[in-house]
N, C-alpha and C. Protein backbone atom coordinates (compact mmCIF):
# COMPACT_ATOMS: atom_id res chain seq x y z
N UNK A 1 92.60 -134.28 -52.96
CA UNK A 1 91.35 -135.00 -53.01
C UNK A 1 91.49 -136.35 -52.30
N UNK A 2 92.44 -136.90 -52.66
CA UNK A 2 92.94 -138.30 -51.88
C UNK A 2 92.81 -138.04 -50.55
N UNK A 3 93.61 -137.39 -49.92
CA UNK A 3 93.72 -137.06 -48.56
C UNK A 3 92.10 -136.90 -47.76
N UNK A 4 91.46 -136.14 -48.52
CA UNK A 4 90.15 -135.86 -48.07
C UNK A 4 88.92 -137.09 -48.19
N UNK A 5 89.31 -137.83 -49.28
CA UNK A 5 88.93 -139.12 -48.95
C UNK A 5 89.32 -139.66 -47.80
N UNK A 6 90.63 -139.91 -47.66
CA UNK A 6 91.31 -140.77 -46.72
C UNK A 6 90.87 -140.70 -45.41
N UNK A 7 90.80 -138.95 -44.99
CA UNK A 7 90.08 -138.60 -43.43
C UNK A 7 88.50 -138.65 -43.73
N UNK A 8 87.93 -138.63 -44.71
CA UNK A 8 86.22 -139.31 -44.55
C UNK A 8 86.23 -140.30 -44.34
N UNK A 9 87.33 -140.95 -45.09
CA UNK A 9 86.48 -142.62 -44.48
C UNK A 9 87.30 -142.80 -43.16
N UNK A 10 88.37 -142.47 -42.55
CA UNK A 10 88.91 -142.34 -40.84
C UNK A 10 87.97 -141.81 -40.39
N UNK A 11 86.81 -141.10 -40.47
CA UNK A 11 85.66 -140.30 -39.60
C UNK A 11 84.81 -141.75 -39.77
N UNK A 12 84.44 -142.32 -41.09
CA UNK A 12 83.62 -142.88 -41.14
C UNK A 12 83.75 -144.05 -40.53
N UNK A 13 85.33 -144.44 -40.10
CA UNK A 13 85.40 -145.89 -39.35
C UNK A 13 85.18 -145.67 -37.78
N UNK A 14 85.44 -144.44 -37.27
CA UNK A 14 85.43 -143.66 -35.86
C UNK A 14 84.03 -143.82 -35.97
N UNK A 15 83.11 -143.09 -36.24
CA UNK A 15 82.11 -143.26 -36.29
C UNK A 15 81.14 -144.36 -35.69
N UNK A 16 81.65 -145.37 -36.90
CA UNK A 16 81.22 -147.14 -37.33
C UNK A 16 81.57 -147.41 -35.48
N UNK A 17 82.44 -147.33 -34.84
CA UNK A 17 83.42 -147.87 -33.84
C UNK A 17 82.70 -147.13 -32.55
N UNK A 18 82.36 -145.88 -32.49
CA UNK A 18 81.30 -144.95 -31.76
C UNK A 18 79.72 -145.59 -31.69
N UNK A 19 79.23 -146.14 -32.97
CA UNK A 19 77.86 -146.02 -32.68
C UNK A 19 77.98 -147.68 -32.85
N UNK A 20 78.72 -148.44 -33.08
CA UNK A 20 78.69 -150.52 -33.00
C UNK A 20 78.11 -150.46 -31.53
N UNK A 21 78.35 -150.07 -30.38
CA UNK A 21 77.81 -150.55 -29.30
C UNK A 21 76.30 -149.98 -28.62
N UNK A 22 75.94 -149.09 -30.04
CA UNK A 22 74.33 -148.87 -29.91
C UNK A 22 73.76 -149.96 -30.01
N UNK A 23 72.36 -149.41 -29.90
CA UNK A 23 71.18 -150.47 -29.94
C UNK A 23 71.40 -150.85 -32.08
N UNK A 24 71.27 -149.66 -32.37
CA UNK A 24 71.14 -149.78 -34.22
C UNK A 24 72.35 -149.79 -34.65
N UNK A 25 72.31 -150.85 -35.78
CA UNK A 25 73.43 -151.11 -36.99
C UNK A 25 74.02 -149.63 -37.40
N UNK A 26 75.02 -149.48 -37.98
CA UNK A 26 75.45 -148.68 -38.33
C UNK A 26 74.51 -148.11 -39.81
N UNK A 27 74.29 -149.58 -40.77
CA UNK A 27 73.67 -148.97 -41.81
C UNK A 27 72.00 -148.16 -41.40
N UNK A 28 71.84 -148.39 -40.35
CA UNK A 28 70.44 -148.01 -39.93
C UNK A 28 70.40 -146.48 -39.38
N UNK A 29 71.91 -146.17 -38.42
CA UNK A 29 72.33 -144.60 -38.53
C UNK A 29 72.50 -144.17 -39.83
N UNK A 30 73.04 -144.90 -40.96
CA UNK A 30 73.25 -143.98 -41.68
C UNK A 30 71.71 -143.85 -42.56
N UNK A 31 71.19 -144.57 -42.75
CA UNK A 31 69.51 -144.41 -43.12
C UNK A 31 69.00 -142.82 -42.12
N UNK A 32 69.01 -143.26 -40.85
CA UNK A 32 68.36 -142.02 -40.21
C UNK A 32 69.55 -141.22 -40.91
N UNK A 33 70.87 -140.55 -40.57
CA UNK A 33 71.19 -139.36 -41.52
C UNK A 33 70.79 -139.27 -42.58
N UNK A 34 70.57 -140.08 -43.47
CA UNK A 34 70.43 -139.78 -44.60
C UNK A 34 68.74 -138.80 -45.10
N UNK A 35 68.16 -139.56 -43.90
CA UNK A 35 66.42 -139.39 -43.97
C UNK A 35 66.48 -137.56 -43.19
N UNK A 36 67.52 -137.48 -42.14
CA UNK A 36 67.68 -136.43 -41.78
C UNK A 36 67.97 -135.07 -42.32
N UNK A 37 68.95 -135.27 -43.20
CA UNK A 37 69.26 -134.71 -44.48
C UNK A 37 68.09 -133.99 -45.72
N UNK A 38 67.28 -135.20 -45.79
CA UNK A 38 66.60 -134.70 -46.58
C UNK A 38 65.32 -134.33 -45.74
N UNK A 39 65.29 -134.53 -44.57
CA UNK A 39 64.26 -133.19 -44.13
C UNK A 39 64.56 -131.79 -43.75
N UNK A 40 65.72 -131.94 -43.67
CA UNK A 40 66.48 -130.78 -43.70
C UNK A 40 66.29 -129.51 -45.13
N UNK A 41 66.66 -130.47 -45.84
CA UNK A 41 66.90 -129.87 -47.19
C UNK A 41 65.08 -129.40 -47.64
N UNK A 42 64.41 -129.84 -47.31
CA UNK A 42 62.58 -129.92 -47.39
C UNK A 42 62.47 -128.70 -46.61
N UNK A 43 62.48 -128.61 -45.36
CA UNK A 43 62.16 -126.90 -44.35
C UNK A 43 63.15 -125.60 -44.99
N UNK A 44 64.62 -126.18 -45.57
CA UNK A 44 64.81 -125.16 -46.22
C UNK A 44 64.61 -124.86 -47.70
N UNK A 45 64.30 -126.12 -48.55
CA UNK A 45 62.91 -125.95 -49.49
C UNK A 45 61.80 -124.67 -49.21
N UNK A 46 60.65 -125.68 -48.12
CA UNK A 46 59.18 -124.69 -48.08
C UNK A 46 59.68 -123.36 -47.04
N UNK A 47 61.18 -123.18 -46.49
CA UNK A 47 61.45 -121.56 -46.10
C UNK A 47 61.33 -120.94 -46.97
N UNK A 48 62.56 -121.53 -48.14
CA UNK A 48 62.26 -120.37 -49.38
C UNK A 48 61.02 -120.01 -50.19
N UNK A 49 60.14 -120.87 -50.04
CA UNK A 49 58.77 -121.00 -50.45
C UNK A 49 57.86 -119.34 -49.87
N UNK A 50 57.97 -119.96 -48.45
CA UNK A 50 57.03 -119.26 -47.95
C UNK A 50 57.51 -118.03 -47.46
N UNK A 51 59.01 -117.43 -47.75
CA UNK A 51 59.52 -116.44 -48.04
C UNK A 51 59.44 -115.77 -49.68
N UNK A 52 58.98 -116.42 -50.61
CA UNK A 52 59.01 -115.99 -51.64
C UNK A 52 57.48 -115.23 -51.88
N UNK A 53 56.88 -116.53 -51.37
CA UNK A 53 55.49 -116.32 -51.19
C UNK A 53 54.92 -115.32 -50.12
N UNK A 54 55.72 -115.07 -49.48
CA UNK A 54 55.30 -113.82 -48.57
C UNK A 54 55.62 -112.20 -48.86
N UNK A 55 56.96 -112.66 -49.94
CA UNK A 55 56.96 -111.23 -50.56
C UNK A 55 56.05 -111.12 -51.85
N UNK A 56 55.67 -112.16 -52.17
CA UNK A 56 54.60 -111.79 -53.41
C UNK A 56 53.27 -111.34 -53.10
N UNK A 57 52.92 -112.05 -51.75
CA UNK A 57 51.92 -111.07 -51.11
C UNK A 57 52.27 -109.83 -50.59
N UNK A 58 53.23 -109.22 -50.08
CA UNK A 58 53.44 -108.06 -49.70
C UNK A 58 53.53 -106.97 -51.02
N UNK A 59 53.98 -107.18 -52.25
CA UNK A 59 54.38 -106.71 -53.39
C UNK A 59 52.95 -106.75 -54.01
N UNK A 60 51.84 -107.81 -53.88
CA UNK A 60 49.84 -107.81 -54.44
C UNK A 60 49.72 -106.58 -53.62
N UNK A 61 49.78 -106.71 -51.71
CA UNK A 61 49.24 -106.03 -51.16
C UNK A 61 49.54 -104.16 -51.11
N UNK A 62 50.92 -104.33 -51.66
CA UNK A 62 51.38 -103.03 -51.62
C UNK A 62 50.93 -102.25 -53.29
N UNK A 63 50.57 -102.92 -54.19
CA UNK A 63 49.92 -102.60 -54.94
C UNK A 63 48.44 -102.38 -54.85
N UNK A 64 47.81 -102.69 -54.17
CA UNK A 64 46.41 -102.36 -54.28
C UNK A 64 46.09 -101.62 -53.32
N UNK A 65 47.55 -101.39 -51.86
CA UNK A 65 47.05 -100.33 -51.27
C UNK A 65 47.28 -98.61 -51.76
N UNK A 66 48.51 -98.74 -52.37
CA UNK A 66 48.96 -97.50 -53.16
C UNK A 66 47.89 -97.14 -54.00
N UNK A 67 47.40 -97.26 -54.90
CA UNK A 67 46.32 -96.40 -55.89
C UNK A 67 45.23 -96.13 -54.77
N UNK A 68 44.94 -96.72 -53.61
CA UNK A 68 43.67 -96.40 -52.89
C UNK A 68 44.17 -94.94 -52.37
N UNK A 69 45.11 -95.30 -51.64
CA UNK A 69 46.06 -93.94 -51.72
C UNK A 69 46.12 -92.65 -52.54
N UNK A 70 46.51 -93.29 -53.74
CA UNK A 70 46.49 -92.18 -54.27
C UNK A 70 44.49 -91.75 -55.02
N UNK A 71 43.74 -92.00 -55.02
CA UNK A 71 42.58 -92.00 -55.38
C UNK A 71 42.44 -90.62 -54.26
N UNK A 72 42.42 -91.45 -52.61
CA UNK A 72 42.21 -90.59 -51.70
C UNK A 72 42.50 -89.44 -51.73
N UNK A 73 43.75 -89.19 -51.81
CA UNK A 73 44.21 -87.79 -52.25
C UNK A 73 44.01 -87.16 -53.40
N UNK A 74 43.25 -87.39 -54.42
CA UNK A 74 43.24 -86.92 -55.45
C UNK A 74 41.77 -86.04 -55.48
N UNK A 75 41.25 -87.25 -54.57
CA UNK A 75 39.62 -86.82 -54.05
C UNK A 75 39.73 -85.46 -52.87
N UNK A 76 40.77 -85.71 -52.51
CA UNK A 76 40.94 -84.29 -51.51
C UNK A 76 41.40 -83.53 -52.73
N UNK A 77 42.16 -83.33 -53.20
CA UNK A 77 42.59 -82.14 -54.14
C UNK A 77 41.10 -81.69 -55.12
């Protein structure tokens, strides 16, 4: 666990040392990651959403087409 600390924060001073001669502070990259992150985490939020929600319509729709179904054929027999 130590160790894995030790090389996060060596990434995190590489980093610091990479983006100092931008236009933005470092704490201001890490604001945008951070803001990045959680839009991230939001699209794969409303994916699962509108994957859940798309099989609950397929599972309404496949129910109300089956009995029409079977009606039809029953009316032929």
């Amino acid at each position: 666990m130590q160790k894995i600390q030790e090389e996060l924060k060596q990434m995190d001073e590489s980093m610091e040392a990479i983006l100092r001669g931008n236009v933005l502070p470092i704490d201001k990259w890490r604001l945008l990651f951070q803001i990045q992150a959680h839009l991230y985490r939001f699209e794969l939020l409303f994916d699962t959403f509108n994957n859940d929600s798309n099989l609950m319509i397929n599972e309404i729709t496949n129910k109300n087409i089956n009995p029409a179904k079977t009606n039809i054929s029953m009316k032929k027999l």
